[in-house]
Protein backbone atom coordinates (compact mmCIF):
# COMPACT_ATOMS: atom_id res chain seq x y z
CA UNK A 1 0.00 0.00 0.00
CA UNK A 2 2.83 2.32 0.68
CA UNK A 3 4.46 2.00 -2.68
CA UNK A 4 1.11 2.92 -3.82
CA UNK A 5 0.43 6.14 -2.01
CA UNK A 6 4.32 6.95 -2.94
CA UNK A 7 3.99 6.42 -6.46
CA UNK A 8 0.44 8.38 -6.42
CA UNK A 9 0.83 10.59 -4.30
CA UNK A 10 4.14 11.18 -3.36
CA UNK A 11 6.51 10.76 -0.69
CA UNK A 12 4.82 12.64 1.98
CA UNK A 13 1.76 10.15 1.84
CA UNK A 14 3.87 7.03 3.36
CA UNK A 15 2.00 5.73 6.42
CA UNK A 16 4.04 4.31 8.96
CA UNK A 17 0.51 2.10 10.01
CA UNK A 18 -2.56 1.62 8.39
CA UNK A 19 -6.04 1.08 10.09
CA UNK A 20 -9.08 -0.26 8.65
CA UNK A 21 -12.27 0.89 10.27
CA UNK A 22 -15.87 0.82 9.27
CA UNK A 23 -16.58 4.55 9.70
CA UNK A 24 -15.04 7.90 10.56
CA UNK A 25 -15.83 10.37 12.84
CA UNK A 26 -17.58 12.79 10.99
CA UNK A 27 -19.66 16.22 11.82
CA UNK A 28 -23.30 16.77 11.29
CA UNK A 29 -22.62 18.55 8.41
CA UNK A 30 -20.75 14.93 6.90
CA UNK A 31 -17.22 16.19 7.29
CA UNK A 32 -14.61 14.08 8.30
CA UNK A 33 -12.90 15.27 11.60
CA UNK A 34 -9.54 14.71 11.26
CA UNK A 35 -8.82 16.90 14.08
CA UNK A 36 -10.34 14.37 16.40
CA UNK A 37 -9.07 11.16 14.56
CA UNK A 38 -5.42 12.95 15.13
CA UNK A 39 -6.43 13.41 19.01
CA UNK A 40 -7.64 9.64 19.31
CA UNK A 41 -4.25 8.15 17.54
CA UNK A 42 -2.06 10.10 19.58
CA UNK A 43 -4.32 9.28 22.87
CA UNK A 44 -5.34 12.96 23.37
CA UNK A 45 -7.95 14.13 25.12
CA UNK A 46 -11.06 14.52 22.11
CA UNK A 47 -12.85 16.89 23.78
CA UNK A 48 -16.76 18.00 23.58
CA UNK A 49 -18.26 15.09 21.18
CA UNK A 50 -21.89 16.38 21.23
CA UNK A 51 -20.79 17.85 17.43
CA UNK A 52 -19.97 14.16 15.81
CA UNK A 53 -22.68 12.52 13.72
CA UNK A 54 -21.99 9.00 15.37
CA UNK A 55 -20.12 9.23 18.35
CA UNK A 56 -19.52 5.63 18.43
CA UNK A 57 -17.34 5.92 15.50
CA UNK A 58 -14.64 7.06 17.75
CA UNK A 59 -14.64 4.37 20.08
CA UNK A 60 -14.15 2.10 16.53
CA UNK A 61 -11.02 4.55 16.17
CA UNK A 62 -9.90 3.59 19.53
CA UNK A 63 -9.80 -0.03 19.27
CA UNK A 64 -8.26 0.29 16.00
């Protein structure tokens, strides 16, 4: 997959791990939140979540 993202992308698109998860966090409005992904990887506190479409998506980042 990385050779992939390298070749298509470019260099700055090389995961060091890749997670497979069913759904992403994502606003009301249907946009992703990467901010919050970011905080969940890096075990960060997330914050308010009363602004996520499907809160349990982050717990699906968690166990990922």
């Amino acid at each position: 997959m990385n050779k992939h993202l390298r070749e298509n992308i470019g260099p700055i698109a090389t995961a060091d791990e890749i997670y497979f998860i069913d759904s992403m966090p994502t606003t009301r409005s249907g946009k992703n939140d990467e901010t919050r992904m970011k905080a969940v990887a890096s075990g960060q506190n997330i914050g308010d979540l009363t602004t996520l479409e499907d809160k349990g998506s982050v717990e699906e980042v968690k166990r990922a």
